[in-house]
N, C-alpha and C. Protein backbone atom coordinates (compact mmCIF):
# COMPACT_ATOMS: atom_id res chain seq x y z
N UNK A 1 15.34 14.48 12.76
CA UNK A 1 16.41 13.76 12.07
C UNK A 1 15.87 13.15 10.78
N UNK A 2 16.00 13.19 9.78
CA UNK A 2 15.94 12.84 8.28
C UNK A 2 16.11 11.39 8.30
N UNK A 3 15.01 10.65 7.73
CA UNK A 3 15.25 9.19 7.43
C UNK A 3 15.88 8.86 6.24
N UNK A 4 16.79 7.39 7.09
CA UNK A 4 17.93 7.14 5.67
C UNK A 4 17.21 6.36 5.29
N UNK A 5 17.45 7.03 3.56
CA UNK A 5 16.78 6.55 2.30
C UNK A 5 17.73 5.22 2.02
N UNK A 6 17.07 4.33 1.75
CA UNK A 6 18.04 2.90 1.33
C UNK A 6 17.99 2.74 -0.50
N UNK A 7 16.77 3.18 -0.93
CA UNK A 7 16.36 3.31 -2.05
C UNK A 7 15.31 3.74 -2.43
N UNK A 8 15.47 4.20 -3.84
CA UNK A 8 14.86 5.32 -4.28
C UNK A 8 14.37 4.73 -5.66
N UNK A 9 13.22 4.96 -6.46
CA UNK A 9 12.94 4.86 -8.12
C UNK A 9 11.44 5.60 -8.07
N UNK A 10 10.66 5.66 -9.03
CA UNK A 10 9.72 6.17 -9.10
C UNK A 10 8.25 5.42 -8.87
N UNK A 11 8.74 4.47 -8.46
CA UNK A 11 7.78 3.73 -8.09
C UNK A 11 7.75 2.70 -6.12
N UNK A 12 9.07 3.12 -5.96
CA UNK A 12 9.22 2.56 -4.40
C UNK A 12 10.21 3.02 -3.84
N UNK A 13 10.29 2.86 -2.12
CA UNK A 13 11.32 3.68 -1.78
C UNK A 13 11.40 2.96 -0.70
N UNK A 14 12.65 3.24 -0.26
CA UNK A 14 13.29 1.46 0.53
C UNK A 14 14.04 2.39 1.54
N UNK A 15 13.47 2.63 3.14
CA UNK A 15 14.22 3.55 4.16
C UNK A 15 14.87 2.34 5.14
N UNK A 16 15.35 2.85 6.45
CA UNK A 16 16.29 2.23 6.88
C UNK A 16 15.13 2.90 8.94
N UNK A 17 14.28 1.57 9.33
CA UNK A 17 13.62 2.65 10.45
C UNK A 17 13.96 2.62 11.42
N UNK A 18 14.41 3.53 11.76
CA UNK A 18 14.91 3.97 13.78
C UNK A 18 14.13 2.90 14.61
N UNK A 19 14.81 2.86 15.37
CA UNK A 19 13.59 2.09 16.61
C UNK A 19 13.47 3.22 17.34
N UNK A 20 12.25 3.05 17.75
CA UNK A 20 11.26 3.84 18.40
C UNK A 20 10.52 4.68 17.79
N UNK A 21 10.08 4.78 16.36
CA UNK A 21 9.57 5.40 15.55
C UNK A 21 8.55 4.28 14.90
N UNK A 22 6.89 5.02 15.37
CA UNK A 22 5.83 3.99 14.62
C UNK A 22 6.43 3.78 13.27
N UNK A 23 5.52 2.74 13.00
CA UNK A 23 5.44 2.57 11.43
C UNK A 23 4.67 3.71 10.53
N UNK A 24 3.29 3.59 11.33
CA UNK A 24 2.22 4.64 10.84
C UNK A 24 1.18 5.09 12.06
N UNK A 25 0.79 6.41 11.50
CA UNK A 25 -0.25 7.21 12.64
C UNK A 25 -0.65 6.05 13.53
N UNK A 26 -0.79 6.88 14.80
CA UNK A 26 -1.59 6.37 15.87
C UNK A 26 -1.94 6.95 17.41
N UNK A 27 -2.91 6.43 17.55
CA UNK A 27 -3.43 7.74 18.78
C UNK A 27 -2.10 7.81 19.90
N UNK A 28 -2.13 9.39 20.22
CA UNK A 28 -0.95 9.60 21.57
C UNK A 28 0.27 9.37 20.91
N UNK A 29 0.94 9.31 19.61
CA UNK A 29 2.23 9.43 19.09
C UNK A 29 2.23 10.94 18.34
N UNK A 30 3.66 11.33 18.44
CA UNK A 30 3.74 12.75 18.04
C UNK A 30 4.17 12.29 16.92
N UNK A 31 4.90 11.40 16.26
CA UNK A 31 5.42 11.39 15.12
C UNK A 31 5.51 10.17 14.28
N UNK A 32 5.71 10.21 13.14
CA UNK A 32 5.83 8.26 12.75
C UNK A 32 6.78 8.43 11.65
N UNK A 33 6.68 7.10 10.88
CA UNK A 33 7.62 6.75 9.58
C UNK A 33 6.90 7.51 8.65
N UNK A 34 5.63 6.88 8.00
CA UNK A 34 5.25 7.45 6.95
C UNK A 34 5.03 9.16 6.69
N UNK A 35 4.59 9.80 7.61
CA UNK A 35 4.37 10.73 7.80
C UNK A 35 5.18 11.99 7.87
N UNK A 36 6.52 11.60 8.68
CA UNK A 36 7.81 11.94 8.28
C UNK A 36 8.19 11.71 7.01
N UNK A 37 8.49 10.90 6.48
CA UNK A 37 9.00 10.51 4.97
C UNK A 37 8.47 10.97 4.00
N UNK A 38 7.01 10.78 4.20
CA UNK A 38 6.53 11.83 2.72
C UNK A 38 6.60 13.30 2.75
N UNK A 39 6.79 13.87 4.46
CA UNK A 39 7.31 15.12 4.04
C UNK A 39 8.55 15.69 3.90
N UNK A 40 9.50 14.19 3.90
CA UNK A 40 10.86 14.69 3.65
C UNK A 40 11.13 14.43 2.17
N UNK A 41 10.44 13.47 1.61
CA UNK A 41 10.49 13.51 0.30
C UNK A 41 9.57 14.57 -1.07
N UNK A 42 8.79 14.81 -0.06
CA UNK A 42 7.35 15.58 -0.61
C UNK A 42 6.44 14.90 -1.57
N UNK A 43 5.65 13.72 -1.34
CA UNK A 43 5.19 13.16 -1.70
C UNK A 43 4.26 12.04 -1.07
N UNK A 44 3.19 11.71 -1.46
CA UNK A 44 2.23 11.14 -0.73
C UNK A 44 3.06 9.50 -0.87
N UNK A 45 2.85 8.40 0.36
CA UNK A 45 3.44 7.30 0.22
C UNK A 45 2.41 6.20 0.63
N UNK A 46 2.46 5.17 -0.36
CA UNK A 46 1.52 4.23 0.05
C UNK A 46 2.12 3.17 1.29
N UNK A 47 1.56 2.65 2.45
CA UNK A 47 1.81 1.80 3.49
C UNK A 47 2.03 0.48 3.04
N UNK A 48 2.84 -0.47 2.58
CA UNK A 48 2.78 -1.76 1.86
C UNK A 48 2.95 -2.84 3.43
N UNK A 49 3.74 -2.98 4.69
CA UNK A 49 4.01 -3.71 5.44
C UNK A 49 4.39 -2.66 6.78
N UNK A 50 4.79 -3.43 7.69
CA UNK A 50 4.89 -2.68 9.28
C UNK A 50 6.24 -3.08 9.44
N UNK A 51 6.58 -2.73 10.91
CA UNK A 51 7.70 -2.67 11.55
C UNK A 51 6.75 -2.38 12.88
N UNK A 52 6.84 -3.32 13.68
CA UNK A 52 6.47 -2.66 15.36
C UNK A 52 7.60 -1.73 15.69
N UNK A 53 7.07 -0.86 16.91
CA UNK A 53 7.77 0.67 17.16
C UNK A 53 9.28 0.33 17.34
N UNK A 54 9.19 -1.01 18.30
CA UNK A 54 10.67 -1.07 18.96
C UNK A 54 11.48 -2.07 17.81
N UNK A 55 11.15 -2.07 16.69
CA UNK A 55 12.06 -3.08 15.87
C UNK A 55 13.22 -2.05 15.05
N UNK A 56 13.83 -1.89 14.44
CA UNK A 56 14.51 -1.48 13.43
C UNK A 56 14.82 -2.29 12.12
N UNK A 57 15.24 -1.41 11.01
CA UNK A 57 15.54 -2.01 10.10
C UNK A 57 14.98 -1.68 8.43
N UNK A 58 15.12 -2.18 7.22
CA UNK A 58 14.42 -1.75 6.01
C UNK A 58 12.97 -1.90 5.96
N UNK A 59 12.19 -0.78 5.79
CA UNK A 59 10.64 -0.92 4.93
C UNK A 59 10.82 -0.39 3.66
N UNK A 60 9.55 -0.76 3.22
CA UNK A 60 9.22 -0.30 1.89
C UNK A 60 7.86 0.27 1.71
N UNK A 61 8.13 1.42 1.03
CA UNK A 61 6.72 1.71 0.93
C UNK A 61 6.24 2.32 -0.78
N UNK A 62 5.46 2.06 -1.28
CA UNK A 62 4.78 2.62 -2.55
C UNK A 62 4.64 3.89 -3.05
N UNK A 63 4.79 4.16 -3.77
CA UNK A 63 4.86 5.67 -4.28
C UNK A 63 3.14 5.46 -5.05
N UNK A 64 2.53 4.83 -5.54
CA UNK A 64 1.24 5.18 -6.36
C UNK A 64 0.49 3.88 -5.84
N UNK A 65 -0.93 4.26 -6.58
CA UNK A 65 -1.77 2.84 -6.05
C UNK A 65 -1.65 1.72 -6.26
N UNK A 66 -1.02 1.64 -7.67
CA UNK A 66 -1.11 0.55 -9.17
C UNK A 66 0.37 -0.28 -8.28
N UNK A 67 1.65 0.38 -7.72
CA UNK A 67 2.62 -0.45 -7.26
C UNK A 67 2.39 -0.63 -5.97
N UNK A 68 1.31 -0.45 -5.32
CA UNK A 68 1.33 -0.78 -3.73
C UNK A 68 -0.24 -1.93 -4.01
N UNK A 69 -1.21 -2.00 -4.69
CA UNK A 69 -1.80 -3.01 -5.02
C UNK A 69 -0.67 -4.27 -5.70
N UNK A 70 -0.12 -4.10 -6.45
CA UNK A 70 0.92 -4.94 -7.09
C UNK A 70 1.93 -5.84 -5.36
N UNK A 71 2.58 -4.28 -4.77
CA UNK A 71 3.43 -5.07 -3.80
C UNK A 71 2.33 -6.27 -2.77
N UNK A 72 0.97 -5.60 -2.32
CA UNK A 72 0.31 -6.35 -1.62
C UNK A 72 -0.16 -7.84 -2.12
N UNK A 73 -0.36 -8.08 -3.50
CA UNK A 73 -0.87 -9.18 -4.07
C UNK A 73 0.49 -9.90 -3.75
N UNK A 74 2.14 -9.64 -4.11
CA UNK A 74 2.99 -10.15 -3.38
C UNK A 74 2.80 -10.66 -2.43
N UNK A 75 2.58 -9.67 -1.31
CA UNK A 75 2.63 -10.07 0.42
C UNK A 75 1.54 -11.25 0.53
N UNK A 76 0.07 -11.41 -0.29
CA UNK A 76 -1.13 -12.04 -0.23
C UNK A 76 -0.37 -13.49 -0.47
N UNK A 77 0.78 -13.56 -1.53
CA UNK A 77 0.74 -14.97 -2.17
C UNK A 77 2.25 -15.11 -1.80
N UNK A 78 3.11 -14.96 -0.54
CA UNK A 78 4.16 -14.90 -0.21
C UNK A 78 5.27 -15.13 -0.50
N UNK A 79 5.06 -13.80 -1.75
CA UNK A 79 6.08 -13.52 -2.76
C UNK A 79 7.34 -12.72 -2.36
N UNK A 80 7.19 -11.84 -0.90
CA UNK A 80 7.99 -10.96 -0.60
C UNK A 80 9.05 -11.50 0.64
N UNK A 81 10.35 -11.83 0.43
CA UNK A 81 10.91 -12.53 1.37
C UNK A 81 11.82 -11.20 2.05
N UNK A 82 11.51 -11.70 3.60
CA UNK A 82 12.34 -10.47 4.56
C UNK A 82 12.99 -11.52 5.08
N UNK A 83 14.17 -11.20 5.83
CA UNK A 83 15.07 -11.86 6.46
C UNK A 83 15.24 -10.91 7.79
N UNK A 84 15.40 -11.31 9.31
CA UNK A 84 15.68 -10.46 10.20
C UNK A 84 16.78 -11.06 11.26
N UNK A 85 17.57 -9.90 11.85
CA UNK A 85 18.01 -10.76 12.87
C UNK A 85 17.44 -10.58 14.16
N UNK A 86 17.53 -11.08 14.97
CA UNK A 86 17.02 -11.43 16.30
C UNK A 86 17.99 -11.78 17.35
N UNK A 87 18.25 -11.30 18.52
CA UNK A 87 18.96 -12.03 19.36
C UNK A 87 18.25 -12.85 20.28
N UNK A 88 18.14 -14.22 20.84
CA UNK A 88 16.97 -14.39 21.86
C UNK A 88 17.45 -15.02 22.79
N UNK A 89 16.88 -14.98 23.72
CA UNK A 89 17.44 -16.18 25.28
C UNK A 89 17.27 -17.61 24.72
N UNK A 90 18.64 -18.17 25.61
CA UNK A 90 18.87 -19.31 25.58
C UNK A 90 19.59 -19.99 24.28
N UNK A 91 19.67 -21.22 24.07
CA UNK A 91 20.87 -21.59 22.72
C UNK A 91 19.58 -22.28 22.20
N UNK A 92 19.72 -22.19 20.98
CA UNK A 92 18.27 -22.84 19.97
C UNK A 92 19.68 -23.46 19.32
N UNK A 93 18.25 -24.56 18.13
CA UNK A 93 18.99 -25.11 17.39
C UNK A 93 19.94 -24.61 16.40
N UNK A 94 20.79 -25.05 15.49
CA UNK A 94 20.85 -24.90 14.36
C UNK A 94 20.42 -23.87 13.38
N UNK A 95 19.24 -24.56 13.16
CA UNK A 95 18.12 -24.13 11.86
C UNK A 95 17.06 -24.93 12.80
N UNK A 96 16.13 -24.28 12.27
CA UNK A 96 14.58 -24.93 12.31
C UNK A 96 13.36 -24.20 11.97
N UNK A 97 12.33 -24.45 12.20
CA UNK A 97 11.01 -23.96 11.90
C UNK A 97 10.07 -24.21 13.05
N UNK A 98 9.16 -23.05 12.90
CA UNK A 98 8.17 -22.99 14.06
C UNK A 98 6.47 -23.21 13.25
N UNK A 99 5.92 -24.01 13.30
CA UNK A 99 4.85 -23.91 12.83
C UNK A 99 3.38 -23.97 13.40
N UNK A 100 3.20 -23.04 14.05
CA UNK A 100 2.03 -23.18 15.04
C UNK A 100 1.33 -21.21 14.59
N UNK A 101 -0.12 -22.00 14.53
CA UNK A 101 -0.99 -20.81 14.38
C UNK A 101 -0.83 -19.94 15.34
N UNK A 102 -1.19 -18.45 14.78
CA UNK A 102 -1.30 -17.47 16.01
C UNK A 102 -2.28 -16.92 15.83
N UNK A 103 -3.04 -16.20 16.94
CA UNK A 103 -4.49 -15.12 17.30
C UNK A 103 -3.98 -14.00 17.79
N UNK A 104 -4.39 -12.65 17.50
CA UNK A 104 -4.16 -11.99 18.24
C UNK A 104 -5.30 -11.68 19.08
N UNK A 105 -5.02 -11.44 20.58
CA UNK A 105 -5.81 -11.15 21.34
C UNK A 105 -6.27 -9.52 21.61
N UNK A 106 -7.20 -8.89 21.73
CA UNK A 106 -7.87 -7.80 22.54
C UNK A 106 -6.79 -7.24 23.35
N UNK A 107 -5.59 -7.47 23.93
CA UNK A 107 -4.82 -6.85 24.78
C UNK A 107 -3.71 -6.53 23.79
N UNK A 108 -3.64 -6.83 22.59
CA UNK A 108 -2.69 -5.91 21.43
C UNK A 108 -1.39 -7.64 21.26
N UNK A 109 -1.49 -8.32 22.44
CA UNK A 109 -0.43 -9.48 22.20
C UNK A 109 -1.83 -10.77 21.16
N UNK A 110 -0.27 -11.27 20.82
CA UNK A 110 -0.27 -12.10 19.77
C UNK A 110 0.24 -13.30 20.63
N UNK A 111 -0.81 -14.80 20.33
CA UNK A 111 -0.50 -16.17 21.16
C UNK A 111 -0.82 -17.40 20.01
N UNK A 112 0.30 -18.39 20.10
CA UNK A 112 -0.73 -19.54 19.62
C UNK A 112 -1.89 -19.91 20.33
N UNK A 113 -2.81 -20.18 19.10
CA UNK A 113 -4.16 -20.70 19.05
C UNK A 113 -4.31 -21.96 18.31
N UNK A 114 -4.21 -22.98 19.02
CA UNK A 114 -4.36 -24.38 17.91
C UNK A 114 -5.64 -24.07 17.35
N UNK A 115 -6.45 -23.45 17.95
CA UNK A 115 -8.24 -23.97 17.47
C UNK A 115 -8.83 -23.10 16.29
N UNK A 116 -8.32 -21.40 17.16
CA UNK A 116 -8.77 -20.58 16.46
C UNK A 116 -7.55 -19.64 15.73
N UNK A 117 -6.35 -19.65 16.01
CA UNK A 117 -5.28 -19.18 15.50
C UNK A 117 -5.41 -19.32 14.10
N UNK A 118 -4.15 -18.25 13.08
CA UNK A 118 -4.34 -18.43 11.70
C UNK A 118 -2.69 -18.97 11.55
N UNK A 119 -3.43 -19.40 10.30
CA UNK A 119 -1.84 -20.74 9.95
C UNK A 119 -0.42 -19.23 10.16
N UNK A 120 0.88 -19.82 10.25
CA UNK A 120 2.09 -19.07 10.53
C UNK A 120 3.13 -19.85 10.75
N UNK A 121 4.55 -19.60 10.07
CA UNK A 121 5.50 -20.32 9.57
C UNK A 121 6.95 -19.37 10.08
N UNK A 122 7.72 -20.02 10.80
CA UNK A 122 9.02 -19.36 11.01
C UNK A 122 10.46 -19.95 10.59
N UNK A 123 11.10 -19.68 9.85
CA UNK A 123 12.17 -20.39 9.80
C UNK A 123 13.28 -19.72 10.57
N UNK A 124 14.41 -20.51 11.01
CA UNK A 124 15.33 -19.73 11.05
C UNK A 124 16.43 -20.64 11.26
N UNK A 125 18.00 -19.62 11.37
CA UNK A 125 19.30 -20.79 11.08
C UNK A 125 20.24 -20.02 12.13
N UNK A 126 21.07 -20.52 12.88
CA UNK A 126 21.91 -19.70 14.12
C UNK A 126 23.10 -19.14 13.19
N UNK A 127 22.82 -18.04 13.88
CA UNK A 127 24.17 -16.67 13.13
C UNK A 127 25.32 -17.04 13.98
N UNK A 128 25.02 -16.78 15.22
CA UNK A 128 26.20 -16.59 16.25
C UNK A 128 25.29 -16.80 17.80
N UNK A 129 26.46 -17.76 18.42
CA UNK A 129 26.15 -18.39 19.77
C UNK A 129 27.03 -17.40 20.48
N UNK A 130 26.21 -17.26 21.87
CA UNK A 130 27.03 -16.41 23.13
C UNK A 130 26.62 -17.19 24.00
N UNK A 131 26.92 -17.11 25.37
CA UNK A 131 26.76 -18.49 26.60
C UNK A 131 25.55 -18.11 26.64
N UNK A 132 24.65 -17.32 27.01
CA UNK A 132 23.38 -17.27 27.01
C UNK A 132 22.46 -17.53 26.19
N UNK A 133 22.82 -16.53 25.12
CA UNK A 133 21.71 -16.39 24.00
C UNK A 133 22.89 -16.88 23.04
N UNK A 134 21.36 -16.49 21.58
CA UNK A 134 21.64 -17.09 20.05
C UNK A 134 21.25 -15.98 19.44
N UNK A 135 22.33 -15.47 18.28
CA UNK A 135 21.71 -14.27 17.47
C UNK A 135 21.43 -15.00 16.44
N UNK A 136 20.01 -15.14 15.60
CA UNK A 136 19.81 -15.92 14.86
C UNK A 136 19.20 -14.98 13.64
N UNK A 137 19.38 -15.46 12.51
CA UNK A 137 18.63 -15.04 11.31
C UNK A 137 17.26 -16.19 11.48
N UNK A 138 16.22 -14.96 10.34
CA UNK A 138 14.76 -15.24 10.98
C UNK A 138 14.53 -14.78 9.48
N UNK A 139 13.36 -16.33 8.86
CA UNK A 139 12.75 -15.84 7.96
C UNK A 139 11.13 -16.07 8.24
N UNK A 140 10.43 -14.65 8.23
CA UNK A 140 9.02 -15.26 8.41
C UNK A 140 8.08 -15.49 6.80
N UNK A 141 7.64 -16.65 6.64
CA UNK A 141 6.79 -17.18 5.70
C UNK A 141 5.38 -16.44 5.62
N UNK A 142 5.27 -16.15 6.67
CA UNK A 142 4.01 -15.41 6.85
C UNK A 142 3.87 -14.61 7.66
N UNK A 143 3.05 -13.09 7.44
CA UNK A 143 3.26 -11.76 8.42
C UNK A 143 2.38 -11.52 9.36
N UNK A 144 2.52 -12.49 10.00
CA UNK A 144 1.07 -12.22 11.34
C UNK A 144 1.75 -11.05 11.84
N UNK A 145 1.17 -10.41 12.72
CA UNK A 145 1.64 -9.43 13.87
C UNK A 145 2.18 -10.03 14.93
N UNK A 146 3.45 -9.33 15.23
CA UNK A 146 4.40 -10.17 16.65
C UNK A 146 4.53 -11.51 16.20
N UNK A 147 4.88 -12.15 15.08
CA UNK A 147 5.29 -13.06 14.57
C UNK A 147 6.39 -13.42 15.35
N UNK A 148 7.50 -13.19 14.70
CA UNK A 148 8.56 -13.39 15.60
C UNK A 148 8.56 -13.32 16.73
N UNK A 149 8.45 -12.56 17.86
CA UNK A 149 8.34 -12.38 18.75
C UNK A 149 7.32 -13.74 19.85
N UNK A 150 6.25 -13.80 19.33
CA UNK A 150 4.97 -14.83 19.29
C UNK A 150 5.84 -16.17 19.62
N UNK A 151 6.18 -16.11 18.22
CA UNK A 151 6.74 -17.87 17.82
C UNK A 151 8.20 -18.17 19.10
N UNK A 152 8.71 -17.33 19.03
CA UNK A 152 10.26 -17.69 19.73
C UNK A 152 9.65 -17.48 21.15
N UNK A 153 8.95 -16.98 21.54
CA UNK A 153 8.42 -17.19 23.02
C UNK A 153 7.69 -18.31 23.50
N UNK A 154 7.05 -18.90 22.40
CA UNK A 154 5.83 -19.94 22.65
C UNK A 154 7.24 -21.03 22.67
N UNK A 155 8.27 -21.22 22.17
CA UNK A 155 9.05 -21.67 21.93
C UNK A 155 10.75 -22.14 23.56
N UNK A 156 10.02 -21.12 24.47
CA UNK A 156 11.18 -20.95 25.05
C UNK A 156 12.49 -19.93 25.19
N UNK A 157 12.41 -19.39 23.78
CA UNK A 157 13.22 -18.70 23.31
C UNK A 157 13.08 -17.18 23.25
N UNK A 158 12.56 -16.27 24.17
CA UNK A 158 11.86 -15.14 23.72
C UNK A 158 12.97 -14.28 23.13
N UNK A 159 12.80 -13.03 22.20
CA UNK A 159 13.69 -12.15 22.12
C UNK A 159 13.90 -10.98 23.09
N UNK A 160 15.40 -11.36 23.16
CA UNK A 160 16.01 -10.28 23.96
C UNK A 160 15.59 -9.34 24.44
N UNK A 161 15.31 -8.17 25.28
CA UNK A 161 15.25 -7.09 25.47
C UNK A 161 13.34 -6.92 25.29
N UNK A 162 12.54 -7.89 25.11
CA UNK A 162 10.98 -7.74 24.55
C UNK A 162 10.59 -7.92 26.05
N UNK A 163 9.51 -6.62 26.08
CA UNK A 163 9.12 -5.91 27.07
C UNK A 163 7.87 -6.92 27.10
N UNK A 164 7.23 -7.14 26.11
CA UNK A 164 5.76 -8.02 25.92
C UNK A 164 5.34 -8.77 26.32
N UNK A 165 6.78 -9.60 25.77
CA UNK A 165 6.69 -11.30 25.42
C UNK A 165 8.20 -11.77 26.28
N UNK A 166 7.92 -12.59 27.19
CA UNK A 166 9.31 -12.88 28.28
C UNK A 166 9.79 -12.35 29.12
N UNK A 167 9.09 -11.90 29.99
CA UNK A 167 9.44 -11.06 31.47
C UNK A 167 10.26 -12.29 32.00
N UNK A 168 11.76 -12.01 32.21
CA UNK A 168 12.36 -13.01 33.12
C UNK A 168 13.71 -12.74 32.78
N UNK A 169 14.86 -13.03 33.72
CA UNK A 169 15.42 -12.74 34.16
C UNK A 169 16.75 -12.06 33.26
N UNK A 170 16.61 -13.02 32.01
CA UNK A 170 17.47 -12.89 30.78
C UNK A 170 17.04 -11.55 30.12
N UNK A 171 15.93 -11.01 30.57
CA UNK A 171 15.90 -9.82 29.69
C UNK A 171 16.57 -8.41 30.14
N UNK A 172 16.78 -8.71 31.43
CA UNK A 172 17.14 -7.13 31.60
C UNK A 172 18.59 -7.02 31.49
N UNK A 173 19.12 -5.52 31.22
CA UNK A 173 20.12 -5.28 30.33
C UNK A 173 19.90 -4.89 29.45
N UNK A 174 18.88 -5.28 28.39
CA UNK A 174 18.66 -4.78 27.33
C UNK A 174 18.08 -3.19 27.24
N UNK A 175 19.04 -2.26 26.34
CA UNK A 175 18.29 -0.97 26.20
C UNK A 175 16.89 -1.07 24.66
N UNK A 176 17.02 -1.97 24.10
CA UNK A 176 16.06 -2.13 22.98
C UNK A 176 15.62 -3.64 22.90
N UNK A 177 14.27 -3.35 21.98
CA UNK A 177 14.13 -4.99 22.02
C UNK A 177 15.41 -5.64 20.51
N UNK A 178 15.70 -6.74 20.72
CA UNK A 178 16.75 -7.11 19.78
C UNK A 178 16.40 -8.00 18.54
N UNK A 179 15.43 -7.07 17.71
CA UNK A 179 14.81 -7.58 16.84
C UNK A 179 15.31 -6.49 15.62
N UNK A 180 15.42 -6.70 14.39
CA UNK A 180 16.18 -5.78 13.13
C UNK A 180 16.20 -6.69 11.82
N UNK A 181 15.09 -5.75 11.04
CA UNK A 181 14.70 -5.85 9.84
C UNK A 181 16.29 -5.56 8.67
N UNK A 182 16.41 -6.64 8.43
CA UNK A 182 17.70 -7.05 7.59
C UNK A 182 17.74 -6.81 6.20
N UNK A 183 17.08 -7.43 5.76
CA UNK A 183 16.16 -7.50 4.27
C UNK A 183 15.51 -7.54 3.99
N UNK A 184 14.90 -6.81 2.70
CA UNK A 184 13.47 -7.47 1.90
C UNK A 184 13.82 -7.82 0.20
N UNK A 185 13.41 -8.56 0.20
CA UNK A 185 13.51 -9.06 -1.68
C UNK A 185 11.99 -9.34 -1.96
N UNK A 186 12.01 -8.39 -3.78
CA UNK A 186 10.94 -9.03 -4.12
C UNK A 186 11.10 -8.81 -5.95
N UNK A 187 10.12 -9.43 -6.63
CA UNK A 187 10.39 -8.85 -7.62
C UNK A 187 9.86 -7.71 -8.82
N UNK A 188 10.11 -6.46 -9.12
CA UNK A 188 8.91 -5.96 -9.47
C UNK A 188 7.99 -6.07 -10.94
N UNK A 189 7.28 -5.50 -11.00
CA UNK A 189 6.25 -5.49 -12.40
C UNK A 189 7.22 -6.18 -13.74
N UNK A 190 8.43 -5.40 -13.71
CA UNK A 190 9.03 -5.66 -14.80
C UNK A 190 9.71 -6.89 -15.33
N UNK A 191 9.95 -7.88 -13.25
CA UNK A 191 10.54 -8.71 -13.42
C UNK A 191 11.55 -8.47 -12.78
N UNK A 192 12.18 -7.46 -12.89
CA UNK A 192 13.88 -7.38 -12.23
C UNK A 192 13.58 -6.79 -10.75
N UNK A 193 14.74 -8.23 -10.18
CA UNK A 193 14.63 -8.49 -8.65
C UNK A 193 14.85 -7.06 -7.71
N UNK A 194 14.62 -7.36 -6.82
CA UNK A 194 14.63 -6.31 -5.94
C UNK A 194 14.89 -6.26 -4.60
N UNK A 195 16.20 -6.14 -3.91
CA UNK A 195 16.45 -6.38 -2.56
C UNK A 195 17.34 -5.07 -1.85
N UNK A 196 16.62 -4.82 -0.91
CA UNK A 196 17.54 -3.63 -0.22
C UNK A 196 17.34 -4.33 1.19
N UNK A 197 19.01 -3.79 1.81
CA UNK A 197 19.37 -4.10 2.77
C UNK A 197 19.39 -3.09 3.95
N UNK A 198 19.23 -3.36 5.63
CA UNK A 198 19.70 -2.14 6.35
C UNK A 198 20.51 -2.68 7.36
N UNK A 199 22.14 -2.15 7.31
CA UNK A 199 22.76 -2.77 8.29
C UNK A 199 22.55 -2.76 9.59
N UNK A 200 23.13 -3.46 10.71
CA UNK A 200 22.62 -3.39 11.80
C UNK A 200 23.05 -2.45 12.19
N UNK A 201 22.36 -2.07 13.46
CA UNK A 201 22.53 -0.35 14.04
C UNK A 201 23.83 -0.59 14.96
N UNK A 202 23.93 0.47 15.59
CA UNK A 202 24.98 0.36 16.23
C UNK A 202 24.53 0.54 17.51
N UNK A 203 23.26 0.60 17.81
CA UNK A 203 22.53 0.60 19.68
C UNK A 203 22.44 -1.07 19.67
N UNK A 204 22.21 -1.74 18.18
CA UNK A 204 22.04 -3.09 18.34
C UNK A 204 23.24 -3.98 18.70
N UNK A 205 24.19 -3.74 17.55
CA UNK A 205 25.61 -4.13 17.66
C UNK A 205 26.64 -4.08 19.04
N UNK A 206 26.27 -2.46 19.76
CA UNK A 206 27.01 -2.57 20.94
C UNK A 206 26.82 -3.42 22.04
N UNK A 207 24.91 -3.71 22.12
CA UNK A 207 24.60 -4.64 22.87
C UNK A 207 25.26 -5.58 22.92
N UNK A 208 25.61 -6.15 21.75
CA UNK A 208 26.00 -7.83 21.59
C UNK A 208 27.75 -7.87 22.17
N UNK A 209 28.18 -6.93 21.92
CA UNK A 209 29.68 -6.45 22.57
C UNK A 209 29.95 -6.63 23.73
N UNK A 210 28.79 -6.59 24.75
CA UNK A 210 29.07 -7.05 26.35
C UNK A 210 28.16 -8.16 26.23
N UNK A 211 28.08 -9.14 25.61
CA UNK A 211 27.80 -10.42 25.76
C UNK A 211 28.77 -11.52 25.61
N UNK A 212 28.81 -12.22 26.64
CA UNK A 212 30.23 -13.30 26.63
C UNK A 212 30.03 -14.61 26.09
């Protein structure tokens, strides 16, 4: 199946990623994002950020060295703002922020670490309440791995359908984890802004349809 292109220029290219499709190579996977994409576009693509397997939603990736060094000095000085939604157990606030370091551990999960953890910042503001859960917009300040996921669990709050992080009772039902890359904005070389969007899927959307 052909990945939808969100955007296109000669210097970046903005897709829309399936869940269940890596980000990039890795042992025991038959297939991934990047790898697919540059041979549907025919062209070599630089890796600028991730998507874990089970997330969906917009990446971006670099067409040459000079704009994927450029996008990373972004990501270094947290110039590149993504927005995601999330559905998670239980009713959270409002808005708020999570600010507690994370480590990742040797078993591939990600935990706060007061001691040895690295600094990590979550914001987020409630989209829509259901008796159980909260579908919330999620901005992360900073791109640890399993960020989201990490923070809203250490929190009480795990996301939906996450096989990882929150074994308990609220999760099952879920056919995916309920995490979806919304946006990214940034701005490029020239100055002029830059935001592509990927709407929510419709394996995500139906979920939320049998929730009362």
């Amino acid at each position: 199946m052909p990945i939808e292109i969100l955007f296109q220029s000669g210097d970046v290219i903005a897709v829309n990623k399936p869940v269940g499709l890596a980000s990039i190579p890795g042992q025991g996977q038959e297939t991934d994002l990047v790898t697919s994409l540059s041979r549907q576009i025919g062209s070599r693509l630089y890796v600028v950020h991730r998507l874990d397997k089970e997330t969906s939603g917009v990446m971006v990736f670099a067409k040459g060295p000079d704009i994927h060094r450029y996008l990373n000095g972004l990501l270094e000085n947290h110039l590149v703002h993504k927005t995601y939604l999330a559905l998670v157990c239980g009713r959270t606030n409002d808005a708020g922020k999570i600010k507690k370091p994370l480590r990742q551990f040797g078993s591939g999960r990600t935990a706060v670490d007061l001691r040895k953890g690295k600094p990590a910042l979550t914001e987020f503001e409630t989209f829509r309440r259901f008796k159980d859960y909260t579908l919330i917009k999620v901005r992360p300040a900073s791109g640890r791995r399993h960020q989201i996921r990490a923070h809203f669990y250490s929190i009480g709050h795990p996301v939906a359908g996450d096989t990882v992080y929150g074994k308990n009772p609220g999760q099952a039902g879920f056919s995916r984890l309920m995490l979806h890359s919304l946006s990214i904005e940034f701005s490029l070389p020239d100055g002029t802004a830059f935001k592509a969007e990927a709407p929510m899927p419709a394996l995500f959307s139906n979920q939320l349809l049998d929730l009362p």
